[in-house]
Structure formats: C-alpha cells, structure tokens
PDB file of N, CA and C in Angstrom:
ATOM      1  N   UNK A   1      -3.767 -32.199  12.747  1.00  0.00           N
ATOM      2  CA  UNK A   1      -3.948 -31.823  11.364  1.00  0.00           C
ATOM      3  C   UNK A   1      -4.092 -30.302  11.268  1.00  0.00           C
ATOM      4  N   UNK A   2      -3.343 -29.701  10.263  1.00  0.00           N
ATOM      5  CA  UNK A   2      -3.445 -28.541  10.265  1.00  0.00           C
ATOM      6  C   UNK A   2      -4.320 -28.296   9.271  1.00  0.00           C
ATOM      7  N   UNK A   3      -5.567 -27.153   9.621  1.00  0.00           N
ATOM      8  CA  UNK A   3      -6.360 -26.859   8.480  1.00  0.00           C
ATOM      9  C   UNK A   3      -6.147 -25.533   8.066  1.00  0.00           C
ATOM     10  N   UNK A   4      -6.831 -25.271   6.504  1.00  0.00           N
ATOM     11  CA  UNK A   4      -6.348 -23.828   6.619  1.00  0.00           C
ATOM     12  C   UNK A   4      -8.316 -22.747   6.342  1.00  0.00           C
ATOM     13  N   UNK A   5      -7.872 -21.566   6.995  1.00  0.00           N
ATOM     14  CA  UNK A   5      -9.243 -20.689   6.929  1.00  0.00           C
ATOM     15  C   UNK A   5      -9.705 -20.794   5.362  1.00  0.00           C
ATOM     16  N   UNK A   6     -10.690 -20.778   5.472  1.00  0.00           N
ATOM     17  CA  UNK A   6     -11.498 -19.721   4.224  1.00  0.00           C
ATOM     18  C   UNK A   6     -11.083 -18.592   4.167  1.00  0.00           C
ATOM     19  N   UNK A   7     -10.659 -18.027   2.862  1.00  0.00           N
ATOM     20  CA  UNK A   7     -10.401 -16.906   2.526  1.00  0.00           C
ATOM     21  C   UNK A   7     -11.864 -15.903   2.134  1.00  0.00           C
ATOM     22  N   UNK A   8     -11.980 -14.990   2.482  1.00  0.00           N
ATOM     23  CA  UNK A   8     -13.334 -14.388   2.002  1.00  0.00           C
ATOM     24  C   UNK A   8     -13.466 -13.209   0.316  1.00  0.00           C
ATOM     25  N   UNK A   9     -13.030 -14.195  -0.683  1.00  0.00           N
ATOM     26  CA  UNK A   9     -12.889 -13.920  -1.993  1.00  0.00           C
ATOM     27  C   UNK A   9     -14.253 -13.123  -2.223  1.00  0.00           C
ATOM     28  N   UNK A  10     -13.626 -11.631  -2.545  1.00  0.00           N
ATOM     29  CA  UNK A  10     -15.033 -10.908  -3.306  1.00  0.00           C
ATOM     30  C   UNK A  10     -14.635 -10.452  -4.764  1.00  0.00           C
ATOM     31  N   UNK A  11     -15.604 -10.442  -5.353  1.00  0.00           N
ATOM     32  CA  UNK A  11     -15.570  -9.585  -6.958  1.00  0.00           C
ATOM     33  C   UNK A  11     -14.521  -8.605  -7.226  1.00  0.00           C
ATOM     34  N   UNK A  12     -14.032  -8.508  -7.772  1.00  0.00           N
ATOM     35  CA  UNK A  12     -13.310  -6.728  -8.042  1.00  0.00           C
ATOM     36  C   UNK A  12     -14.265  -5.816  -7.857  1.00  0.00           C
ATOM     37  N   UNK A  13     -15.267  -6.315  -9.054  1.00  0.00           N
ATOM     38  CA  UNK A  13     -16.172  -5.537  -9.169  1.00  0.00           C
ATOM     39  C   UNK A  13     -16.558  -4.535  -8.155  1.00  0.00           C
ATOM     40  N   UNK A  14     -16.734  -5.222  -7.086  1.00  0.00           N
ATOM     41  CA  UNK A  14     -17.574  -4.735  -5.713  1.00  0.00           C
ATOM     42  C   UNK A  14     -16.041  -3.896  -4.648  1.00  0.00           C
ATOM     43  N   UNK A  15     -15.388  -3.730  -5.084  1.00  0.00           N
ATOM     44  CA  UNK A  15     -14.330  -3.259  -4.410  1.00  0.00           C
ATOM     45  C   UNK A  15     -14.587  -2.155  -3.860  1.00  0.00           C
ATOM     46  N   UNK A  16     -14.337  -1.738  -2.373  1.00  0.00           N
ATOM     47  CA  UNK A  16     -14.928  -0.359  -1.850  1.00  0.00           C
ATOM     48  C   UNK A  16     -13.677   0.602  -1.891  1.00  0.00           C
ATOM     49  N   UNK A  17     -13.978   1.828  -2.659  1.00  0.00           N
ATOM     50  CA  UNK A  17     -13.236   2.498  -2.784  1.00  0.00           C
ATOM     51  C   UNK A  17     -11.563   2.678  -2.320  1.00  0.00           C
ATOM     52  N   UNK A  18     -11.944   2.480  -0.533  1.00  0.00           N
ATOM     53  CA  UNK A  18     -10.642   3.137   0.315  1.00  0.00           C
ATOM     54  C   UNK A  18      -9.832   1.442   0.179  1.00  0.00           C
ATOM     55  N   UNK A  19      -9.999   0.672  -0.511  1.00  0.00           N
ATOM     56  CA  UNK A  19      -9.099  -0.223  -0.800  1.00  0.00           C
ATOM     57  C   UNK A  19      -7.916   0.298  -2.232  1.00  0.00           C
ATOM     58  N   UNK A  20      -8.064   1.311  -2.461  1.00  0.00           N
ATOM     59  CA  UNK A  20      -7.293   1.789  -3.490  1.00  0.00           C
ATOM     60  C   UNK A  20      -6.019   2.663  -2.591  1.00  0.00           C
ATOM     61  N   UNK A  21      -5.716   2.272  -1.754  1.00  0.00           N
ATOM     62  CA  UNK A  21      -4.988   2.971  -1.027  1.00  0.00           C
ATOM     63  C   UNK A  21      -4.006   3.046  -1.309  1.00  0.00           C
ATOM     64  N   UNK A  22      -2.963   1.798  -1.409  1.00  0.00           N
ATOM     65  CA  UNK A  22      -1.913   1.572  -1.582  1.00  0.00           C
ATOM     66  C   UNK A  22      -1.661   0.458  -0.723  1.00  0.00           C
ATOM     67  N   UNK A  23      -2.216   0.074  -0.284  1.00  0.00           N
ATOM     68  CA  UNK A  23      -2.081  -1.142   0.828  1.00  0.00           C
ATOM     69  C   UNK A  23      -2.172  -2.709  -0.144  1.00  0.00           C
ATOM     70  N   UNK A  24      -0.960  -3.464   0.022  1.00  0.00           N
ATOM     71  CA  UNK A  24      -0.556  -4.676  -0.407  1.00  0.00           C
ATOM     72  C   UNK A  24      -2.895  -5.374   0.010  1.00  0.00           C
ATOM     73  N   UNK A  25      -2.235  -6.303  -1.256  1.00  0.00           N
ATOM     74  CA  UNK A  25      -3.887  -6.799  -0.735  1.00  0.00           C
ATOM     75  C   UNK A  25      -3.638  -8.297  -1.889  1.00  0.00           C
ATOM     76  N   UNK A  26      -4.821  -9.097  -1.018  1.00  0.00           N
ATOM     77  CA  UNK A  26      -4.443 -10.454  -1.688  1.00  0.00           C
ATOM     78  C   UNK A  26      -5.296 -10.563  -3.142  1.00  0.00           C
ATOM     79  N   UNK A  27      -4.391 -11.015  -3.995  1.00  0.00           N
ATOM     80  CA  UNK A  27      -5.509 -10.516  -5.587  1.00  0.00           C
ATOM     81  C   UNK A  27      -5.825 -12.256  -6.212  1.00  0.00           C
ATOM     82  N   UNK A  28      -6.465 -12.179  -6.816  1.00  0.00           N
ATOM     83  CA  UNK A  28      -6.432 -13.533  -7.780  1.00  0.00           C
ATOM     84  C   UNK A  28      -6.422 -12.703  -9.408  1.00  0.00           C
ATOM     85  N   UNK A  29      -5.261 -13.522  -9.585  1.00  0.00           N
ATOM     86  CA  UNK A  29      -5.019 -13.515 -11.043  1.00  0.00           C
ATOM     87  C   UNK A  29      -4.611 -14.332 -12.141  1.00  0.00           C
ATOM     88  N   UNK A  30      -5.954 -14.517 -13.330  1.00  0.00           N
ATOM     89  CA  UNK A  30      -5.921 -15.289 -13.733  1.00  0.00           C
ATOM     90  C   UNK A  30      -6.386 -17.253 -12.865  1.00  0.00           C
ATOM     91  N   UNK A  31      -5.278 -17.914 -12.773  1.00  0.00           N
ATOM     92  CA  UNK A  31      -5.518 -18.896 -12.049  1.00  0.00           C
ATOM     93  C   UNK A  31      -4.431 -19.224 -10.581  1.00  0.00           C
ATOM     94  N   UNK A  32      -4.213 -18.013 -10.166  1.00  0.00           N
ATOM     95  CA  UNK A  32      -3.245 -17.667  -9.384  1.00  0.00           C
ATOM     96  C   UNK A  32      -3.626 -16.875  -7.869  1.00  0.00           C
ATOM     97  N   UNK A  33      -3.615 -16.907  -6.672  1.00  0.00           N
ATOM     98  CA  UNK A  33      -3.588 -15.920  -6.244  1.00  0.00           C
ATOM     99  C   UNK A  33      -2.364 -15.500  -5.889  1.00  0.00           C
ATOM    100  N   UNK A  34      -2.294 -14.076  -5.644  1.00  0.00           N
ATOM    101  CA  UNK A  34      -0.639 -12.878  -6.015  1.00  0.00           C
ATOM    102  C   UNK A  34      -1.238 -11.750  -4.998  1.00  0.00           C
ATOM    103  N   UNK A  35       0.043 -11.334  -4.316  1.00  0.00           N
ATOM    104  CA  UNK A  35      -0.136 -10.168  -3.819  1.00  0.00           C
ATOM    105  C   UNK A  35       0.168  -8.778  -4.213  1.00  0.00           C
ATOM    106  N   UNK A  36      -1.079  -8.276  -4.296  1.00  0.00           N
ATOM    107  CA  UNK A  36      -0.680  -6.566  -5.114  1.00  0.00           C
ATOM    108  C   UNK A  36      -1.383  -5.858  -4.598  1.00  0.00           C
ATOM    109  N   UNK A  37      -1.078  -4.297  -5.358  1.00  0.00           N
ATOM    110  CA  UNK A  37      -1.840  -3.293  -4.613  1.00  0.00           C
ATOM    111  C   UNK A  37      -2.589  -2.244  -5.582  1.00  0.00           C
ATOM    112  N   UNK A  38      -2.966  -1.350  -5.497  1.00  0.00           N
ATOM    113  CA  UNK A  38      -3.457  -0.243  -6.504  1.00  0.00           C
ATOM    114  C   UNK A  38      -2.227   0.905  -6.397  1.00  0.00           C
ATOM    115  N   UNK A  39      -1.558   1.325  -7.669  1.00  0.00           N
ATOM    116  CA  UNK A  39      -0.708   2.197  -8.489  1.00  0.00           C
ATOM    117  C   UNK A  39      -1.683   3.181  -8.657  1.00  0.00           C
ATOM    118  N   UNK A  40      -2.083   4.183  -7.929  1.00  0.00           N
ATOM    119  CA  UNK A  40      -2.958   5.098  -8.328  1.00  0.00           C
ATOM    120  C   UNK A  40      -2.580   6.217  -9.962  1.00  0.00           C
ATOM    121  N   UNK A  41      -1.401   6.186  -9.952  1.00  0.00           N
ATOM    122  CA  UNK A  41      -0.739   6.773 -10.903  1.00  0.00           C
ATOM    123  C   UNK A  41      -0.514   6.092 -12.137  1.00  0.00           C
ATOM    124  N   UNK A  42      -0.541   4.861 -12.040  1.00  0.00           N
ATOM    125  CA  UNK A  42      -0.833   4.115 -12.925  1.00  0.00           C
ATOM    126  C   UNK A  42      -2.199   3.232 -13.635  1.00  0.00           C
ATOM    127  N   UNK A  43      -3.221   3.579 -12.426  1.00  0.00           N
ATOM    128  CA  UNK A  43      -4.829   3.222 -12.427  1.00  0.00           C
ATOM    129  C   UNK A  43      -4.612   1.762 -12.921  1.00  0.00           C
ATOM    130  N   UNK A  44      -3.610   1.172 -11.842  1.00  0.00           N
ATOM    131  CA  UNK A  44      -3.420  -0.377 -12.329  1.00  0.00           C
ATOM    132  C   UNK A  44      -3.360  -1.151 -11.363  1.00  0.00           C
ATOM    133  N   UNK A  45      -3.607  -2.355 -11.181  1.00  0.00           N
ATOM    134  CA  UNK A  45      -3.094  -3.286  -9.873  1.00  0.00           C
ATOM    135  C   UNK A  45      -1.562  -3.471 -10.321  1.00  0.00           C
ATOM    136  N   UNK A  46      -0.764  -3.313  -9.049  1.00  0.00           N
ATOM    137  CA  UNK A  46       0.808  -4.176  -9.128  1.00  0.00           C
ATOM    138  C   UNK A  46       1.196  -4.801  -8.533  1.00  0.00           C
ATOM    139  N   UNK A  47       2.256  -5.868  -9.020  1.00  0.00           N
ATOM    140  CA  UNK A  47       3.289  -6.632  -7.908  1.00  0.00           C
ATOM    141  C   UNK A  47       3.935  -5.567  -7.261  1.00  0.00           C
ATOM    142  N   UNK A  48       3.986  -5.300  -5.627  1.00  0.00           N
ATOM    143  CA  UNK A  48       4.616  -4.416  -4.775  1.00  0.00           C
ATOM    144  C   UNK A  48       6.214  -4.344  -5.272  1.00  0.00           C
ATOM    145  N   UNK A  49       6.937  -5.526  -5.742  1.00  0.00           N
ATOM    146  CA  UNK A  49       8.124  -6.084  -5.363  1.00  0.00           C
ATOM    147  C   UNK A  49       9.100  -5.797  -7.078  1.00  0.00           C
ATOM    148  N   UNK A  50       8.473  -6.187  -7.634  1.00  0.00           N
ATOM    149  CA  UNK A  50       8.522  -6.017  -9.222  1.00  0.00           C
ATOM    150  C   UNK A  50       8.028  -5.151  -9.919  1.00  0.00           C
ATOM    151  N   UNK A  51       7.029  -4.077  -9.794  1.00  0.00           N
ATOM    152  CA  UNK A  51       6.057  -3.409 -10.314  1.00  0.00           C
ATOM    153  C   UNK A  51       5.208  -3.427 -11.280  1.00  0.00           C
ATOM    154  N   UNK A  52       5.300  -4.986 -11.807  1.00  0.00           N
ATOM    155  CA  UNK A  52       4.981  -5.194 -13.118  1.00  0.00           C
ATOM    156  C   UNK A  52       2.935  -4.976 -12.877  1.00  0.00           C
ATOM    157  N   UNK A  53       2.722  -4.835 -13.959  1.00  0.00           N
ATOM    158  CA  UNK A  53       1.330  -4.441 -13.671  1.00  0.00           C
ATOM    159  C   UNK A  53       0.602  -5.773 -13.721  1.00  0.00           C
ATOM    160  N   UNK A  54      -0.797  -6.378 -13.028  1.00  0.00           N
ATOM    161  CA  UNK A  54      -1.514  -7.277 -12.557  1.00  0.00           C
ATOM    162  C   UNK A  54      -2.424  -6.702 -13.861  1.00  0.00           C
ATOM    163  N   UNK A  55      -2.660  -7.813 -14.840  1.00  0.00           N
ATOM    164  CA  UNK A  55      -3.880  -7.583 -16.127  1.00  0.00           C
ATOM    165  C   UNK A  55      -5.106  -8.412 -15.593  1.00  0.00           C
ATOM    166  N   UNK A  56      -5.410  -9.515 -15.313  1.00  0.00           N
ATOM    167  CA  UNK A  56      -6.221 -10.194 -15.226  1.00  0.00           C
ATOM    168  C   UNK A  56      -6.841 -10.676 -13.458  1.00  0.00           C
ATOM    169  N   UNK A  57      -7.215  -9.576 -12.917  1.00  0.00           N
ATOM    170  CA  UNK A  57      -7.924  -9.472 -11.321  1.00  0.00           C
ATOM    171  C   UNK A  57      -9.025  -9.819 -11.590  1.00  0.00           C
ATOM    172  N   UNK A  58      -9.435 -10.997 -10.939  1.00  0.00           N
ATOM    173  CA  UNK A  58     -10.658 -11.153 -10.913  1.00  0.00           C
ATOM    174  C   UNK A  58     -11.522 -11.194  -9.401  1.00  0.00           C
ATOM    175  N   UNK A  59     -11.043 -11.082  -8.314  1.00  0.00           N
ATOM    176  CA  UNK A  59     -11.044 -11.038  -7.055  1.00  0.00           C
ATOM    177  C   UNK A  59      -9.916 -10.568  -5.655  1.00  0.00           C
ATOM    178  N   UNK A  60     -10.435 -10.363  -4.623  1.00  0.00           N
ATOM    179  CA  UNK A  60      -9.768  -9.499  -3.878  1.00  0.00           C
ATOM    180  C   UNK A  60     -10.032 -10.040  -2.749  1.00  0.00           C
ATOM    181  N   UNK A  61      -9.123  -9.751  -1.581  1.00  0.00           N
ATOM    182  CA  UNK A  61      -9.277 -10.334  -0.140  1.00  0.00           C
ATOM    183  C   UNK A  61      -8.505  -9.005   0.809  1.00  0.00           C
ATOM    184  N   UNK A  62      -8.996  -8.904   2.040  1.00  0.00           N
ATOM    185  CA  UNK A  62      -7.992  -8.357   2.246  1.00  0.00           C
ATOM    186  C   UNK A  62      -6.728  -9.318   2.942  1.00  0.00           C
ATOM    187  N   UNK A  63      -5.870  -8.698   3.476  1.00  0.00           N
ATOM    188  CA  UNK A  63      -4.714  -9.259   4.089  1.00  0.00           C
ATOM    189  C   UNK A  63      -4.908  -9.084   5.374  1.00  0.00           C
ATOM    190  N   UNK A  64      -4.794 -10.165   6.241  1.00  0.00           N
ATOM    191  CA  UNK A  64      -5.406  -9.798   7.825  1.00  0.00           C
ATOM    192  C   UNK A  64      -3.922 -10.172   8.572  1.00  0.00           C
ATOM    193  N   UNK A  65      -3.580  -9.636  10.091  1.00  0.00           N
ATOM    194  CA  UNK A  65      -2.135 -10.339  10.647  1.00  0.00           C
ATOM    195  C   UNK A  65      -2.682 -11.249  11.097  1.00  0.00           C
ATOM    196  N   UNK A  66      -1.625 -12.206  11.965  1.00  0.00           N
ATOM    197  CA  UNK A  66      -2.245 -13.434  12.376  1.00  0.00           C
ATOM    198  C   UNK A  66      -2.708 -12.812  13.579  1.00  0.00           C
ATOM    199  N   UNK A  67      -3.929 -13.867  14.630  1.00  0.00           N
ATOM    200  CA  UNK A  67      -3.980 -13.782  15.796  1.00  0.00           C
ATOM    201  C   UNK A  67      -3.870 -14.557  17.052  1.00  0.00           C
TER     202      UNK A  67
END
C-alpha cells in the first residue's frame, strides 16, 4: 500500500521572509492546492507557468526533492 506524507501546511500569515524569493513553492488556494511563487514586482503570488496571479493563499509548504 502506498501511503502518502503529511504535508507541513503553515499560515501565510507566518511566512518567513526569504520565502519571497522566487522559488516555486506549494500554495493552497482557495480549495485547491497549486504551485506558485512570489512576483516581487508584482507583490503577488503566481502560477510560474501562466503568470496569472494566485488571489486567495491561504497556506504554504515548501517543496522538498524526493529522497
């Protein structure tokens, strides 16, 4: 049986700064989770791929590789 990890979902709120990097990061939005990043130029979360801007973040993870 394959199981899958816990993800370690935190607040936006609590987001530590150097996550504004530009680095893809796992978001929840709305009732979704989506992968985006911070648009510093745009002071917005985005889809990397589309650029459309992310309105409704309510949590953050980071993105880890496998091991």
């Amino acid at each position: 049986m394959i199981t899958a990890k816990y993800i370690p979902w935190e607040p936006i709120d609590i987001l530590p700064p150097d996550r504004k990097d530009g680095r893809r990061m796992l978001l929840w939005e709305g009732d979704l989770p989506v992968i985006g990043r911070w648009d510093a130029e745009r002071q917005g979360w985005e889809d990397p791929e589309d650029m459309h801007l992310l309105e409704e973040i309510t949590h953050w993870a980071d993105i880890n590789p496998p091991v």
